[in-house]
PDB file of N, CA and C in Angstrom:
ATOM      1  N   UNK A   1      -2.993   7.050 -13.403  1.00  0.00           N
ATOM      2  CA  UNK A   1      -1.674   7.188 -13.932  1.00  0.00           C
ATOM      3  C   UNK A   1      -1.009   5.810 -14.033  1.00  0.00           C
ATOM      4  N   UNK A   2      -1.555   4.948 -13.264  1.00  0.00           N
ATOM      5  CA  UNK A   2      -0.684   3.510 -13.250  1.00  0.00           C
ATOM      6  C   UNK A   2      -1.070   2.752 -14.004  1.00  0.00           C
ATOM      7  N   UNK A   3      -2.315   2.692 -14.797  1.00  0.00           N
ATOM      8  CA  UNK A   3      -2.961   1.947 -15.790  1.00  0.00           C
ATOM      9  C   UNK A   3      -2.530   2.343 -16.854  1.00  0.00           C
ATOM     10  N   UNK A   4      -2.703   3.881 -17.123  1.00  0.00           N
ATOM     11  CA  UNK A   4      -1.816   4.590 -18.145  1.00  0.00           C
ATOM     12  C   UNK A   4      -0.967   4.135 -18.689  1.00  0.00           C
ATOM     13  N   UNK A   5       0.102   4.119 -17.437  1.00  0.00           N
ATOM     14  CA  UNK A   5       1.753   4.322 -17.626  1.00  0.00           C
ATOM     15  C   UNK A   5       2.130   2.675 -18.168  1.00  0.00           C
ATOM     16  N   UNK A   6       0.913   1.606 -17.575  1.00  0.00           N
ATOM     17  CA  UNK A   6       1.300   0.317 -17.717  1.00  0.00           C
ATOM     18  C   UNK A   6       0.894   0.118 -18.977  1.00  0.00           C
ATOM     19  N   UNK A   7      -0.097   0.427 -19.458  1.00  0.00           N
ATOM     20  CA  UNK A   7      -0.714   0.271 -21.030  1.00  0.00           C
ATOM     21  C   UNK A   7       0.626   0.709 -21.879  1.00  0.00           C
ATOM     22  N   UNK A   8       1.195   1.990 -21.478  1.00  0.00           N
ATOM     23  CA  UNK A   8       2.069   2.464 -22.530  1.00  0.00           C
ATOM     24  C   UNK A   8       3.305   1.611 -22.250  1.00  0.00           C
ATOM     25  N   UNK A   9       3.791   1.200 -21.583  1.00  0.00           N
ATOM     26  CA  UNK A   9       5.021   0.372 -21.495  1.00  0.00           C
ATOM     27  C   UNK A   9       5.247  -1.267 -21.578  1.00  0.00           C
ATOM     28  N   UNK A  10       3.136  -2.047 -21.186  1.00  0.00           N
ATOM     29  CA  UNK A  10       3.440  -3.145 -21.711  1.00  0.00           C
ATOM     30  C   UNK A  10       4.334  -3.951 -22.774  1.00  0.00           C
ATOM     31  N   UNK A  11       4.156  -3.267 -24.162  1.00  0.00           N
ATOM     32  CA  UNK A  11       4.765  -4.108 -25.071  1.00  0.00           C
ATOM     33  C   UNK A  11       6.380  -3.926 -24.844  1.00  0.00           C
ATOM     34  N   UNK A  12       6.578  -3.313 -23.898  1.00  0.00           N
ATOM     35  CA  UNK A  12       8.592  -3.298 -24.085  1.00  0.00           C
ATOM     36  C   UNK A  12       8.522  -4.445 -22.961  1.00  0.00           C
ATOM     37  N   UNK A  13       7.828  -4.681 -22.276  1.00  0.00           N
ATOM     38  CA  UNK A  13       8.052  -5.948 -21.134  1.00  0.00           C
ATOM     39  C   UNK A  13       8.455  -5.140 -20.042  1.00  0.00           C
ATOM     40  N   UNK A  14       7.609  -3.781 -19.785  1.00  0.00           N
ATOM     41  CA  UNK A  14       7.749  -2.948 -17.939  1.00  0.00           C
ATOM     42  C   UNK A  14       6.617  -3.185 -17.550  1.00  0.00           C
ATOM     43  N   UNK A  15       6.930  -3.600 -16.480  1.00  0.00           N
ATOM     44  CA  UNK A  15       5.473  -3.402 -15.719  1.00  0.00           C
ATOM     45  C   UNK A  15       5.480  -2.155 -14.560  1.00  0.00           C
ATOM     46  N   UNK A  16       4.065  -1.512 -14.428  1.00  0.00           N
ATOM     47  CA  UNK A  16       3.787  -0.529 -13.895  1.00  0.00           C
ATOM     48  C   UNK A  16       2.533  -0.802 -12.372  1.00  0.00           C
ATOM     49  N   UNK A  17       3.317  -0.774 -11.651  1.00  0.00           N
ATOM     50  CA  UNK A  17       2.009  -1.237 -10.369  1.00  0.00           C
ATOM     51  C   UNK A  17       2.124  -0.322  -9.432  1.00  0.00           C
ATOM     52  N   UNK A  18       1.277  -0.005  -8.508  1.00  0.00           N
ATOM     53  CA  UNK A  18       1.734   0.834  -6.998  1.00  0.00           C
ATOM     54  C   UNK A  18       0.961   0.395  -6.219  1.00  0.00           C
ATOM     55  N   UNK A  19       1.871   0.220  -5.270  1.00  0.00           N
ATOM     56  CA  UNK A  19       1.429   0.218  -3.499  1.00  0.00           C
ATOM     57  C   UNK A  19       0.984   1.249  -2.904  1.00  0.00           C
ATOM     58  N   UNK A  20      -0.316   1.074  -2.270  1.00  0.00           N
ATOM     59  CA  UNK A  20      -0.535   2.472  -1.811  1.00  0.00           C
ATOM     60  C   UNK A  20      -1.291   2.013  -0.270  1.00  0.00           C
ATOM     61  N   UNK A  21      -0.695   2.342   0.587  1.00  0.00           N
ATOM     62  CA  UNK A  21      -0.102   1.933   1.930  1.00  0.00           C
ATOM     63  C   UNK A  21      -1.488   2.623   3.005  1.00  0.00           C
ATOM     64  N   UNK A  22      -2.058   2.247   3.832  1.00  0.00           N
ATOM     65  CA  UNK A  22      -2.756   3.095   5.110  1.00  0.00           C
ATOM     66  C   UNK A  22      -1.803   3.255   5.825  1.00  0.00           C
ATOM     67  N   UNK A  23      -2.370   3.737   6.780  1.00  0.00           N
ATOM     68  CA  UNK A  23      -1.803   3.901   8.303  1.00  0.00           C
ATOM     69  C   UNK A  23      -1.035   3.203   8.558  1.00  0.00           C
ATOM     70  N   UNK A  24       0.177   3.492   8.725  1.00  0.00           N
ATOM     71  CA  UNK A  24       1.378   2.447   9.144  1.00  0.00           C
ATOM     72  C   UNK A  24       1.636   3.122  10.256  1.00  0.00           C
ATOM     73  N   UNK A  25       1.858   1.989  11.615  1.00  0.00           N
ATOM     74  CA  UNK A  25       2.195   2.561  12.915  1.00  0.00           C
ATOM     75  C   UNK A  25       3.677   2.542  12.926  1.00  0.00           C
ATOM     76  N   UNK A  26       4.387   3.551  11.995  1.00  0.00           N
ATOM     77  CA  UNK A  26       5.845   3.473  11.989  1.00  0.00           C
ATOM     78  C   UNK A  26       6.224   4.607  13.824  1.00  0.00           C
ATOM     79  N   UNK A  27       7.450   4.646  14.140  1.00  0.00           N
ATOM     80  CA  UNK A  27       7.906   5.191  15.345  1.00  0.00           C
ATOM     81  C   UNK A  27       7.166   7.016  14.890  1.00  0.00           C
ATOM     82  N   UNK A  28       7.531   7.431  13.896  1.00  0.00           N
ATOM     83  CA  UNK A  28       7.233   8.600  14.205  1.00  0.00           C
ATOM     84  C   UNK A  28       6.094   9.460  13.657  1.00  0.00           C
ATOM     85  N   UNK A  29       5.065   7.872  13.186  1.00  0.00           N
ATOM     86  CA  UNK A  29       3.999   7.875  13.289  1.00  0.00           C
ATOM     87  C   UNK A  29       3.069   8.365  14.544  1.00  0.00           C
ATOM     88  N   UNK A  30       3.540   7.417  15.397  1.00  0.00           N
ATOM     89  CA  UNK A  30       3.377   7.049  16.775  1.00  0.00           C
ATOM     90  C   UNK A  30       3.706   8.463  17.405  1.00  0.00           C
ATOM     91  N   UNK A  31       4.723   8.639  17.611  1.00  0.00           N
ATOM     92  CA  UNK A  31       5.282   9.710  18.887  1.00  0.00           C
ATOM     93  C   UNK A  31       4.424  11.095  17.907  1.00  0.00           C
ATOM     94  N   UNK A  32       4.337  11.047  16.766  1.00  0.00           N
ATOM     95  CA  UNK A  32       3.551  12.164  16.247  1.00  0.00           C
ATOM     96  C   UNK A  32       1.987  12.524  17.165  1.00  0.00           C
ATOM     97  N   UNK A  33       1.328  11.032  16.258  1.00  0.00           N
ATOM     98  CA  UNK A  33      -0.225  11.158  17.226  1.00  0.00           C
ATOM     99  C   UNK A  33      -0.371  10.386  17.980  1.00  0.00           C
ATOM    100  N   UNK A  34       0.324   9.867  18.609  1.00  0.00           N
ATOM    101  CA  UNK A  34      -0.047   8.391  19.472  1.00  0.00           C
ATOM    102  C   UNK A  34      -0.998   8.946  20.473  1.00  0.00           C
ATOM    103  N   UNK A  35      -1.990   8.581  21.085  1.00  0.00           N
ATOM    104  CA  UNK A  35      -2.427   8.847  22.116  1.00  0.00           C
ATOM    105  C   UNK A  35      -3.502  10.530  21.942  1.00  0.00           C
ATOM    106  N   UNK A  36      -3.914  11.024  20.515  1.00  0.00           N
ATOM    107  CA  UNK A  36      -4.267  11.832  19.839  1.00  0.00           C
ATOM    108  C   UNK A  36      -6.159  11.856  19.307  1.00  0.00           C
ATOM    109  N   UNK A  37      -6.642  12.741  19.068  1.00  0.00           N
ATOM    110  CA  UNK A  37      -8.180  12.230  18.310  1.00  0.00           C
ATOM    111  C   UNK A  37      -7.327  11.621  16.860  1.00  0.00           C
ATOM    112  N   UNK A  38      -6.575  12.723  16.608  1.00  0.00           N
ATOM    113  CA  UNK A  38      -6.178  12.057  14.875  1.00  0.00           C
ATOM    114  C   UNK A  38      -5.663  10.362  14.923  1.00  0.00           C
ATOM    115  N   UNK A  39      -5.474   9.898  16.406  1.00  0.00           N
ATOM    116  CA  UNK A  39      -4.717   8.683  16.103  1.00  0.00           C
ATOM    117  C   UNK A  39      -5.562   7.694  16.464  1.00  0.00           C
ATOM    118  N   UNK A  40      -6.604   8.341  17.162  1.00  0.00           N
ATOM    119  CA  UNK A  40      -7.999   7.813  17.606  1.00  0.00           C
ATOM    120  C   UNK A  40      -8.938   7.525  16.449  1.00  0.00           C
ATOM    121  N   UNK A  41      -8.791   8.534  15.333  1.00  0.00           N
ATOM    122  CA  UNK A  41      -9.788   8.285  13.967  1.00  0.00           C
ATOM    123  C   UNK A  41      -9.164   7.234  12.970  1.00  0.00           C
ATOM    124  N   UNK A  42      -7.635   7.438  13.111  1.00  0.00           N
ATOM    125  CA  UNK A  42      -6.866   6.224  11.983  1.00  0.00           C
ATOM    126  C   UNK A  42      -7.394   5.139  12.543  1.00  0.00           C
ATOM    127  N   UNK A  43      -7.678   4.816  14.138  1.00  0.00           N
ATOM    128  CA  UNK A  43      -8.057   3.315  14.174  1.00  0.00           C
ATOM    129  C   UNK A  43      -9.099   3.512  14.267  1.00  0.00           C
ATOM    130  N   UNK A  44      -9.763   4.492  14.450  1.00  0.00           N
ATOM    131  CA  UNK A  44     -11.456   3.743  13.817  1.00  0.00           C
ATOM    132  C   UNK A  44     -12.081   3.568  12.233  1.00  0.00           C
ATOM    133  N   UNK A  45     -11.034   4.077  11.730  1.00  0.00           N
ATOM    134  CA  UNK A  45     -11.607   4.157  10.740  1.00  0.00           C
ATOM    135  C   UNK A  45     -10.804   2.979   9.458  1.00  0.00           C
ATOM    136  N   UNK A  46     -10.094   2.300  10.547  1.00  0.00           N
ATOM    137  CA  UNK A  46      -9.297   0.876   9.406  1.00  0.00           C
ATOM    138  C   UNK A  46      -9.833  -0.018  10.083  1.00  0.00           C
ATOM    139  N   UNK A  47     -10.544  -0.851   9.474  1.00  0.00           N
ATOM    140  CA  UNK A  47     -10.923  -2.011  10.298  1.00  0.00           C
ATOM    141  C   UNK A  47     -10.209  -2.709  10.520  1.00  0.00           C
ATOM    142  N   UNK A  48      -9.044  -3.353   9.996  1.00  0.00           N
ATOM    143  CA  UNK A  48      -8.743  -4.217  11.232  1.00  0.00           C
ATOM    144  C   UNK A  48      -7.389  -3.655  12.109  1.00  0.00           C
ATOM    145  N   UNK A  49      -6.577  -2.416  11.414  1.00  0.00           N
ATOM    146  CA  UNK A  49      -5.654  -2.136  12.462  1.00  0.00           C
ATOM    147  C   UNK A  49      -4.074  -1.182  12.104  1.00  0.00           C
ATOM    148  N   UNK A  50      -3.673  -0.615  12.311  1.00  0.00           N
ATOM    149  CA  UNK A  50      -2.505   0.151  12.291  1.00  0.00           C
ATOM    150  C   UNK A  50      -1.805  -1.400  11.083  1.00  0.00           C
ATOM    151  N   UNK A  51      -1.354  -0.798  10.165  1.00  0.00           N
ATOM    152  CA  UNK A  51       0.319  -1.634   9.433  1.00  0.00           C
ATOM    153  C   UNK A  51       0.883  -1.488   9.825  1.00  0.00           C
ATOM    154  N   UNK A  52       1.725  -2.672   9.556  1.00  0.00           N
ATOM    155  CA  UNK A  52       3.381  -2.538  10.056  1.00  0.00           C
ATOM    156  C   UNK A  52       4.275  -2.486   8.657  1.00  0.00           C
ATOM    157  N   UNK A  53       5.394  -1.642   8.664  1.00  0.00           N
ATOM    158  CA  UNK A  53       6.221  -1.414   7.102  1.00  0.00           C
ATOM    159  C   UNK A  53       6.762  -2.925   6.901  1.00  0.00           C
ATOM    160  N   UNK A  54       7.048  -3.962   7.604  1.00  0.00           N
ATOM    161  CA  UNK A  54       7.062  -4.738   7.035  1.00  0.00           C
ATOM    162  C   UNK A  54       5.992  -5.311   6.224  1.00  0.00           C
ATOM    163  N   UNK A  55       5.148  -5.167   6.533  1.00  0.00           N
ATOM    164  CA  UNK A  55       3.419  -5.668   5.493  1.00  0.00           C
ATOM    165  C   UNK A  55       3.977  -5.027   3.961  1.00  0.00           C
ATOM    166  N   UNK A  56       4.156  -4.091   3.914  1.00  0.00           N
ATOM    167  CA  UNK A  56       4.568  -2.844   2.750  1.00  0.00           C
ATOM    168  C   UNK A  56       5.362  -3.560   1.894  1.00  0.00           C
ATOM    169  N   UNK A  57       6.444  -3.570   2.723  1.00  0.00           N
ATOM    170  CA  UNK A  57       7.802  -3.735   1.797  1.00  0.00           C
ATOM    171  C   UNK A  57       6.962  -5.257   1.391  1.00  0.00           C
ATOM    172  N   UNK A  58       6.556  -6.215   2.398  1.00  0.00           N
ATOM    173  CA  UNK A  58       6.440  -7.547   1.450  1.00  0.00           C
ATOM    174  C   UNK A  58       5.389  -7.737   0.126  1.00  0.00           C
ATOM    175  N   UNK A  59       4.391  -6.379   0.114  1.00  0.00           N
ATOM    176  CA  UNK A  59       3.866  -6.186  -1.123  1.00  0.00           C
ATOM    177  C   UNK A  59       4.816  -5.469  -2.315  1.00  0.00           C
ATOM    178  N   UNK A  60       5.341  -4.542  -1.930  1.00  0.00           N
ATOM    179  CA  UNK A  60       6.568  -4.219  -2.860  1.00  0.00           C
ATOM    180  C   UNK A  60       7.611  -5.237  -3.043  1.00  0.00           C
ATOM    181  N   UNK A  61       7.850  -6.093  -2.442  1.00  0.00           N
ATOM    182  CA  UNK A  61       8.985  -7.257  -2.863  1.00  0.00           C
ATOM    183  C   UNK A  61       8.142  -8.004  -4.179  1.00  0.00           C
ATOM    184  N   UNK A  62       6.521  -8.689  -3.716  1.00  0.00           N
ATOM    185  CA  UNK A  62       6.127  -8.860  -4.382  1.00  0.00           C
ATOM    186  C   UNK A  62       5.893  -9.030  -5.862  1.00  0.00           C
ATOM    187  N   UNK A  63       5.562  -7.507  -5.832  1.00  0.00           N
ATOM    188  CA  UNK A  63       5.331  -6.539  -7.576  1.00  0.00           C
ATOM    189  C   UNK A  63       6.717  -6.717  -7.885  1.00  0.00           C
ATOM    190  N   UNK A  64       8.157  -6.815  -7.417  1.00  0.00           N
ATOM    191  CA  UNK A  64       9.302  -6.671  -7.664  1.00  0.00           C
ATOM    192  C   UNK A  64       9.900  -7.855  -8.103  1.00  0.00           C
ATOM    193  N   UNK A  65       8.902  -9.202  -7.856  1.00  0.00           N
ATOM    194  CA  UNK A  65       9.931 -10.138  -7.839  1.00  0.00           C
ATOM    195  C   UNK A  65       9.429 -10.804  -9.205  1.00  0.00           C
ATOM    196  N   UNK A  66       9.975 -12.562  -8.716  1.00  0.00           N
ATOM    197  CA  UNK A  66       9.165 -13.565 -10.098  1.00  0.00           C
ATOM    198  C   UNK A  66       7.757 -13.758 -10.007  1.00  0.00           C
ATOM    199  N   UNK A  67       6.864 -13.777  -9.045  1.00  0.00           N
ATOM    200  CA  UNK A  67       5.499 -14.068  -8.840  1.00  0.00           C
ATOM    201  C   UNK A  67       4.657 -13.253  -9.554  1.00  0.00           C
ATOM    202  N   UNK A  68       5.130 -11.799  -9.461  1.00  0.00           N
ATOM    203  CA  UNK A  68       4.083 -11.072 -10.465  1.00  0.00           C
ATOM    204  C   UNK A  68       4.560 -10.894 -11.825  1.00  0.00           C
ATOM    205  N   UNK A  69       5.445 -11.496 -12.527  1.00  0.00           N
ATOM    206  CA  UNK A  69       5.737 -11.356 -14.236  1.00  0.00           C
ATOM    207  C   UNK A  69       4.667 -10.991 -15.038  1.00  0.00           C
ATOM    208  N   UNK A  70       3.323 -11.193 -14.487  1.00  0.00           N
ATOM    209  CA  UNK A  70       2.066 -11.194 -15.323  1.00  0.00           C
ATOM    210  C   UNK A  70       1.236 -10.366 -15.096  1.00  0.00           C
ATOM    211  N   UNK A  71       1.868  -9.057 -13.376  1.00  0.00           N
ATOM    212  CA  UNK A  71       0.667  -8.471 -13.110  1.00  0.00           C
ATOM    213  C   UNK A  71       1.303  -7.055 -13.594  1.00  0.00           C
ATOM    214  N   UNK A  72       0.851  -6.336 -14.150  1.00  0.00           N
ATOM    215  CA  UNK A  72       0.530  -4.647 -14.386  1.00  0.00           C
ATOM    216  C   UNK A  72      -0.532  -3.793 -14.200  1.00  0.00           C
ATOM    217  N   UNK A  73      -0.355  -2.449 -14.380  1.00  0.00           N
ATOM    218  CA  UNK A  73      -1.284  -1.784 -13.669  1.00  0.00           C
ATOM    219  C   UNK A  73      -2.164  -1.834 -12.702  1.00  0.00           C
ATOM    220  N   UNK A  74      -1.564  -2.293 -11.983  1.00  0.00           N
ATOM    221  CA  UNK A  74      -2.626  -2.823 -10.345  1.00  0.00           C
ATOM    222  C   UNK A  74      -2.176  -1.920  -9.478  1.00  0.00           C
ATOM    223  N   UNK A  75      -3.268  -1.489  -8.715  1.00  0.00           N
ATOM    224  CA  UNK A  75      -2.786  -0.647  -7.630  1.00  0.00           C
ATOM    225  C   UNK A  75      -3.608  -1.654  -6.148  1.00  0.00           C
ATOM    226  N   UNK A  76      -1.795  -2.334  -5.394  1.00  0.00           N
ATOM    227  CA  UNK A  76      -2.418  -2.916  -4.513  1.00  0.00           C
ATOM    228  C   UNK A  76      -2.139  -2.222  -2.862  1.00  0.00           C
ATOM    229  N   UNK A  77      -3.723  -2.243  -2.701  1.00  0.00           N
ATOM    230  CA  UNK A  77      -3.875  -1.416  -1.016  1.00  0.00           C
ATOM    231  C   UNK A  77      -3.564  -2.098  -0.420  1.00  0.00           C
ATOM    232  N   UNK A  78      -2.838  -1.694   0.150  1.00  0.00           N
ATOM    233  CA  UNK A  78      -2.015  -2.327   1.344  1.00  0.00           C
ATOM    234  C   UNK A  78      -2.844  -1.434   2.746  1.00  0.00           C
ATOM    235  N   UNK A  79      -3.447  -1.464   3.115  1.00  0.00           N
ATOM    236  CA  UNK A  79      -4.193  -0.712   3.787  1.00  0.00           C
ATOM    237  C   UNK A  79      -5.517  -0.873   5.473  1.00  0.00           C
ATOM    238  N   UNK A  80      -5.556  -2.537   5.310  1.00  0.00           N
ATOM    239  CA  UNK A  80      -6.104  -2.842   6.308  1.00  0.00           C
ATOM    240  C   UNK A  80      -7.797  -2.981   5.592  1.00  0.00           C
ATOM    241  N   UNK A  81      -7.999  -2.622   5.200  1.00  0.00           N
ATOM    242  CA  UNK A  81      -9.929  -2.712   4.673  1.00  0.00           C
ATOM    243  C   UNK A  81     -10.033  -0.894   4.508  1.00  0.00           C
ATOM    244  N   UNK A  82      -8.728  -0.209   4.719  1.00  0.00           N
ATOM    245  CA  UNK A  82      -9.328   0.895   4.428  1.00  0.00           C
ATOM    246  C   UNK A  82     -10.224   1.437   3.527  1.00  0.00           C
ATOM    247  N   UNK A  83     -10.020   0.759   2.484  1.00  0.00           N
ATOM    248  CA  UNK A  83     -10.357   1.124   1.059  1.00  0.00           C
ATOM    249  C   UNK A  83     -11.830   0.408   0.756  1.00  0.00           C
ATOM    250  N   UNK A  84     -12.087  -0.685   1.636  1.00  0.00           N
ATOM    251  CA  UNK A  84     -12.996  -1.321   1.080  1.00  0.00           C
ATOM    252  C   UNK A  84     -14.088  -1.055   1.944  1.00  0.00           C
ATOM    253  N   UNK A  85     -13.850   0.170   2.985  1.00  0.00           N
ATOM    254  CA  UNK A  85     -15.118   0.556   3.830  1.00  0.00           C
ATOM    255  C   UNK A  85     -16.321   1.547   2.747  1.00  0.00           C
TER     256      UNK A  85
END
């Protein structure tokens, strides 16, 4: 949908990107599974470790600001190596 949406809106000058986030050890992340098998499998299964929402937002500032004028349809994982296991 994001390649799509960016193809169709290039020529007006929108760009179309998404962040798409792992495991973020937000608070009610935590008090949800902390100490859990489910919270036991999120870290085994990201190599290098729980996110923090600041990681997030600074990829969304990113796509938002002057640095990416040139990037569209990218979908960037924000994710730890999740994606690349």
């Amino acid at each position: 949908m994001t390649k799509n949406a960016a193809l169709h809106w290039a020529t007006a000058g929108v760009r179309v990107n998404t962040v798409v986030p792992g495991f973020i050890g937000t608070r009610p992340l935590l008090e949800r599974y902390g100490n859990t098998e489910r919270h036991a499998a999120m870290l085994a299964n990201t190599p290098m470790r729980l996110g923090r929402a600041a990681e997030v937002a600074a990829a969304v500032a990113y796509l938002g600001g002057p640095d990416s004028t040139y990037t569209t349809g990218t979908e960037l994982h924000v994710d730890g190596g999740w994606c690349a296991r």
